[in-house]
Protein backbone atom coordinates (compact mmCIF):
# COMPACT_ATOMS: atom_id res chain seq x y z
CA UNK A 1 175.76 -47.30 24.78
CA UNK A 2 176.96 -49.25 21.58
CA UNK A 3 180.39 -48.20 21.99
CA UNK A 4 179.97 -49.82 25.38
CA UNK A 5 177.93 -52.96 24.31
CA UNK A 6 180.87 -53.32 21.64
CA UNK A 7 183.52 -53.23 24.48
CA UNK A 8 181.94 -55.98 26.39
CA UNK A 9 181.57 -58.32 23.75
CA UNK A 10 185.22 -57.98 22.99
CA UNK A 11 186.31 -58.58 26.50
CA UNK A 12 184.08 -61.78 26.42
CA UNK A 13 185.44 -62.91 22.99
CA UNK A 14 189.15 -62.55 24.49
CA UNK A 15 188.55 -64.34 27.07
CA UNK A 16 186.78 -67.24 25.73
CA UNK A 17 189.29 -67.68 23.09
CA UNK A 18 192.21 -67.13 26.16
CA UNK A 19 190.52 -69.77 28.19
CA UNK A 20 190.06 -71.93 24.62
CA UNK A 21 193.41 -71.34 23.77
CA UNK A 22 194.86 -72.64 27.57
CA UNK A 23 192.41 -75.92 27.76
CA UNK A 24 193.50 -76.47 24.04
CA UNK A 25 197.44 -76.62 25.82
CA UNK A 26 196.06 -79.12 28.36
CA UNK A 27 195.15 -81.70 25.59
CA UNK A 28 198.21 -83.07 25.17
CA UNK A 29 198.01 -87.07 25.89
CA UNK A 30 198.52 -87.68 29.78
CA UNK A 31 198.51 -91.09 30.78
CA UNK A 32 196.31 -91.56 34.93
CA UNK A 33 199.85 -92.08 36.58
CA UNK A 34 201.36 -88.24 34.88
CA UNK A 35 197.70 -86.35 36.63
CA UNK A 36 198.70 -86.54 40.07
CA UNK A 37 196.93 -84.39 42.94
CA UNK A 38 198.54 -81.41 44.34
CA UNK A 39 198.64 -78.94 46.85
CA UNK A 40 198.72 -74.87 45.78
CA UNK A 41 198.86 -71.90 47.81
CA UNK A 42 196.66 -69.27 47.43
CA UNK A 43 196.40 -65.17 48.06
CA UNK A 44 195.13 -64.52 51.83
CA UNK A 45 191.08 -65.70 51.30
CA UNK A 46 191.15 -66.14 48.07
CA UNK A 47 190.82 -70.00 47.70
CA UNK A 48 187.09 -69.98 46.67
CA UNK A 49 188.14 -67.70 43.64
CA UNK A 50 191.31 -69.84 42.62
CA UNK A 51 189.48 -72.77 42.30
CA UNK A 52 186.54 -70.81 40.49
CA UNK A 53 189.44 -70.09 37.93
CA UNK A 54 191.37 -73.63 37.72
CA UNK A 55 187.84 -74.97 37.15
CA UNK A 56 187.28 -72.48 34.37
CA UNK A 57 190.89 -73.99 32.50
CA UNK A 58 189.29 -77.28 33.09
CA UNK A 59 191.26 -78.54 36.13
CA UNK A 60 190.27 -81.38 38.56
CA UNK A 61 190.29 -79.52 42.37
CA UNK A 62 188.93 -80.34 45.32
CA UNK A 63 188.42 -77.21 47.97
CA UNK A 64 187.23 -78.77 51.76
CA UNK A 65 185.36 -77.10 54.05
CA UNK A 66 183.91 -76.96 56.74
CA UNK A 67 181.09 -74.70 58.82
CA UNK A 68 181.72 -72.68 61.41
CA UNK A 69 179.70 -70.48 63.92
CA UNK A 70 181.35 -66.89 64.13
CA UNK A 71 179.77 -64.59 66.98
CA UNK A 72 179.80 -60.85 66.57
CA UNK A 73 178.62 -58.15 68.87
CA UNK A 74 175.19 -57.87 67.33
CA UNK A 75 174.77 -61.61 65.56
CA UNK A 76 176.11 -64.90 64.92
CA UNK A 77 176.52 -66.14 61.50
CA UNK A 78 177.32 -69.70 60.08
CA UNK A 79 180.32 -69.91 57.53
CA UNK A 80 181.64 -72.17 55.39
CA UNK A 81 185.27 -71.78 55.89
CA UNK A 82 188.35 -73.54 54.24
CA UNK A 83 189.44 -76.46 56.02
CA UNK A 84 192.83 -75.89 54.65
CA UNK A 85 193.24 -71.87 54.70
CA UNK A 86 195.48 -70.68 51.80
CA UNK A 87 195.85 -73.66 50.44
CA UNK A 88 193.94 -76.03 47.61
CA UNK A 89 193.99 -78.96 45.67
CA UNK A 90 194.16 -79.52 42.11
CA UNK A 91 194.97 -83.00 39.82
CA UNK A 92 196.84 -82.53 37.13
CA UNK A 93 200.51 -83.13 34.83
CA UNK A 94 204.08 -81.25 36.26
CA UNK A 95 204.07 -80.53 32.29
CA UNK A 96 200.86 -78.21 33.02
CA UNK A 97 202.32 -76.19 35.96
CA UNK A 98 202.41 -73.35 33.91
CA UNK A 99 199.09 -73.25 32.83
CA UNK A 100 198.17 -73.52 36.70
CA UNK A 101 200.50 -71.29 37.84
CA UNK A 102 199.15 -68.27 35.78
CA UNK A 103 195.77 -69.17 36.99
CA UNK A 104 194.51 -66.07 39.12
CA UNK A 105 194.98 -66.14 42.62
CA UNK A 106 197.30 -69.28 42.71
CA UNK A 107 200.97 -68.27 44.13
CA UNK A 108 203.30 -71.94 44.12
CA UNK A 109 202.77 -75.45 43.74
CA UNK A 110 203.89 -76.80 47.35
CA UNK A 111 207.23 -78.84 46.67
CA UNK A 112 210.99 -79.59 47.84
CA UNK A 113 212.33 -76.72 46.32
CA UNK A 114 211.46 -76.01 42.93
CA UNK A 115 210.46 -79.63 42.50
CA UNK A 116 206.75 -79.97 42.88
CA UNK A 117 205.43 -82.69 45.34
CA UNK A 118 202.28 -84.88 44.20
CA UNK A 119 200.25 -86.03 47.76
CA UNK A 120 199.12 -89.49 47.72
CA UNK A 121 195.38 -90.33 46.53
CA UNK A 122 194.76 -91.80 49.63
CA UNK A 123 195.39 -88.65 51.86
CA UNK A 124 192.86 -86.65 49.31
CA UNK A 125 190.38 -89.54 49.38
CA UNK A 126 190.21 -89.86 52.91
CA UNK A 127 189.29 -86.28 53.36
CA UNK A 128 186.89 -86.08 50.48
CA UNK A 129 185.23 -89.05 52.51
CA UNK A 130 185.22 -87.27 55.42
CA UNK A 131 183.44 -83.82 54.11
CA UNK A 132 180.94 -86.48 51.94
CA UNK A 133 180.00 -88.11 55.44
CA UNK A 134 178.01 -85.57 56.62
CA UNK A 135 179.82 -85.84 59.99
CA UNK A 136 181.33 -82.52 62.06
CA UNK A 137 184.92 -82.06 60.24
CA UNK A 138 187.19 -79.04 61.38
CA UNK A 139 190.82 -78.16 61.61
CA UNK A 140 193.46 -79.70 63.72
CA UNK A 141 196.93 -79.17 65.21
CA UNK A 142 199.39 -81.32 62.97
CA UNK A 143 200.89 -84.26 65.47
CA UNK A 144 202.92 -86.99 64.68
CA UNK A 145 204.37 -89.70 66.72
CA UNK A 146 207.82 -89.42 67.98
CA UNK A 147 207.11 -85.15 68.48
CA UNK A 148 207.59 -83.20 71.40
CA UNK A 149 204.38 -81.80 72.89
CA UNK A 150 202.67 -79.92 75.62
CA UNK A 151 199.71 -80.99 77.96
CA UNK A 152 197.19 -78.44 78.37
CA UNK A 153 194.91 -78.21 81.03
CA UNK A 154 194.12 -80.49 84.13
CA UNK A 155 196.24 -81.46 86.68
CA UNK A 156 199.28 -82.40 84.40
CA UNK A 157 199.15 -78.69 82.39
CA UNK A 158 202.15 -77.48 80.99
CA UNK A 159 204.13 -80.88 81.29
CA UNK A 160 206.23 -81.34 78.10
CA UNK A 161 206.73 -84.48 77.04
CA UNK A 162 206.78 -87.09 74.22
CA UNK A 163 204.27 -88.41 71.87
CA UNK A 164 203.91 -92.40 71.12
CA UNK A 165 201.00 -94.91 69.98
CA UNK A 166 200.47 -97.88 71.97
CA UNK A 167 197.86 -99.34 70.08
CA UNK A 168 194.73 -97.40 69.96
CA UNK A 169 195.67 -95.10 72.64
CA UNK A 170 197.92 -92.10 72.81
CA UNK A 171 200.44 -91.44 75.59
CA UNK A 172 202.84 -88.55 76.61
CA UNK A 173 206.27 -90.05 77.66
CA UNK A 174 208.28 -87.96 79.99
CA UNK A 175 212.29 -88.85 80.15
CA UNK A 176 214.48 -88.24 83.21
CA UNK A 177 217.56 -88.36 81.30
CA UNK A 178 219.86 -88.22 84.10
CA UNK A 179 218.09 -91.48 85.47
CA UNK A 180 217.78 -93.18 82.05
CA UNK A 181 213.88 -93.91 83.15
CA UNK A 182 210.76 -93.09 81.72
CA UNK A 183 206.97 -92.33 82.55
CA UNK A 184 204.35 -92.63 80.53
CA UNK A 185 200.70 -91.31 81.02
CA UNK A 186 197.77 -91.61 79.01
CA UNK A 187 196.01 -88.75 77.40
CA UNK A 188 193.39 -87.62 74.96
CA UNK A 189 194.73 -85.60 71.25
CA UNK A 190 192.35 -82.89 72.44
CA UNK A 191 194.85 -82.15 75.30
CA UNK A 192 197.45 -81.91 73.52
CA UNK A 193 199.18 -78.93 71.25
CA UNK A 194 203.12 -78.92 70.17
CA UNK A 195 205.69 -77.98 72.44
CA UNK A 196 207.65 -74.34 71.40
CA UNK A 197 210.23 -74.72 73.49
CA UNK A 198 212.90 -77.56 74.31
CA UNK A 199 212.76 -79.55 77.28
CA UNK A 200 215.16 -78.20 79.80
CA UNK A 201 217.58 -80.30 81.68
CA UNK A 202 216.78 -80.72 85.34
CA UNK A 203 219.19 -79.14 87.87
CA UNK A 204 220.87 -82.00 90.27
CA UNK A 205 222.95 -81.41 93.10
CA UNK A 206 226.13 -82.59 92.89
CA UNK A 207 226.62 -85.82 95.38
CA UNK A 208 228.57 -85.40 98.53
């Protein structure tokens, strides 16, 4: 039993002094513009436990989520789920990567290349606002203006087309490229998913 007490109290010595020892490497002066947010990848379900252990080293992170309903074939059960799924969010210097790169359960720091990329404060305050308002928040498809997407469902399912703004509204624009002509019809986000495949040609006769 002491030989066991002994053990533990060394393995808790070690690592206080190893998480000491990396927080004392974070001191180093860092001026507000060097901490910049960022966006790490995780192991498979492990982004509650990488943020346990950036938060230990004394990191700024931010993990959303968001609650869920998940029915099995004897109950339902309510789940708080990340918004982002293998990814979080932690503030800090490119001269600290290391220190949050050898943090468990973190694999990269998501970048061009080798280069880290910070994300803009506004992007992270916008969805801290949105978790803080109390309001239904959950994942969405990634669409941006100018990309080809699908309709699903209704009377125009499967119709490829593509996406613009025209003020507050969103419409699906569908070329005839032979014609040089356009349509455009109006149509919710919720309808809408990206399109896998390219948008064939139409076959026309040849004119006699």
């Amino acid at each position: 039993m002491e030989t066991e007490f002994f053990a533990a109290e060394m393995f808790d010595s070690v690592r206080a002094l190893s998480v000491r020892r990396v927080r004392d490497a974070m001191s180093e002066e860092t001026s507000d513009e060097q901490v910049l947010w960022y966006a790490l990848t995780t192991r498979s379900q492990h982004e509650k436990k990488a943020v346990e252990a950036l938060d230990l080293r004394g990191f700024q992170t931010f993990l959303p989520l968001y609650r869920a309903r998940r029915q099995w074939s004897d109950r339902t059960k309510v789940l708080d789920l990340p918004l982002f799924p293998g990814y979080v969010f932690c503030r800090f210097a490119v001269e600290q990567r290391v220190c949050v790169l050898t943090s468990p359960n973190i694999a990269t720091v998501v970048g061009i290349g080798k280069q880290p990329v910070p994300l803009a404060d506004e992007e992270i305050q916008g969805i801290q606002t949105m978790i803080a308002s109390g309001l239904r928040v959950e994942p969405w498809q990634f669409l941006e203006v100018g990309q080809k997407v699908r309709i699903e469902g209704g009377a125009l399912d499967g119709v490829i087309g593509i996406l613009v703004q025209q003020k507050n509204s969103l419409r699906v624009v569908v070329n005839v490229e032979l014609l040089h002509r356009s349509v455009a019809v109006e149509i919710s986000r919720e309808r809408l998913t990206p399109a896998k495949e390219a948008w064939r040609r139409p076959v026309v006769a040849a004119a006699r």
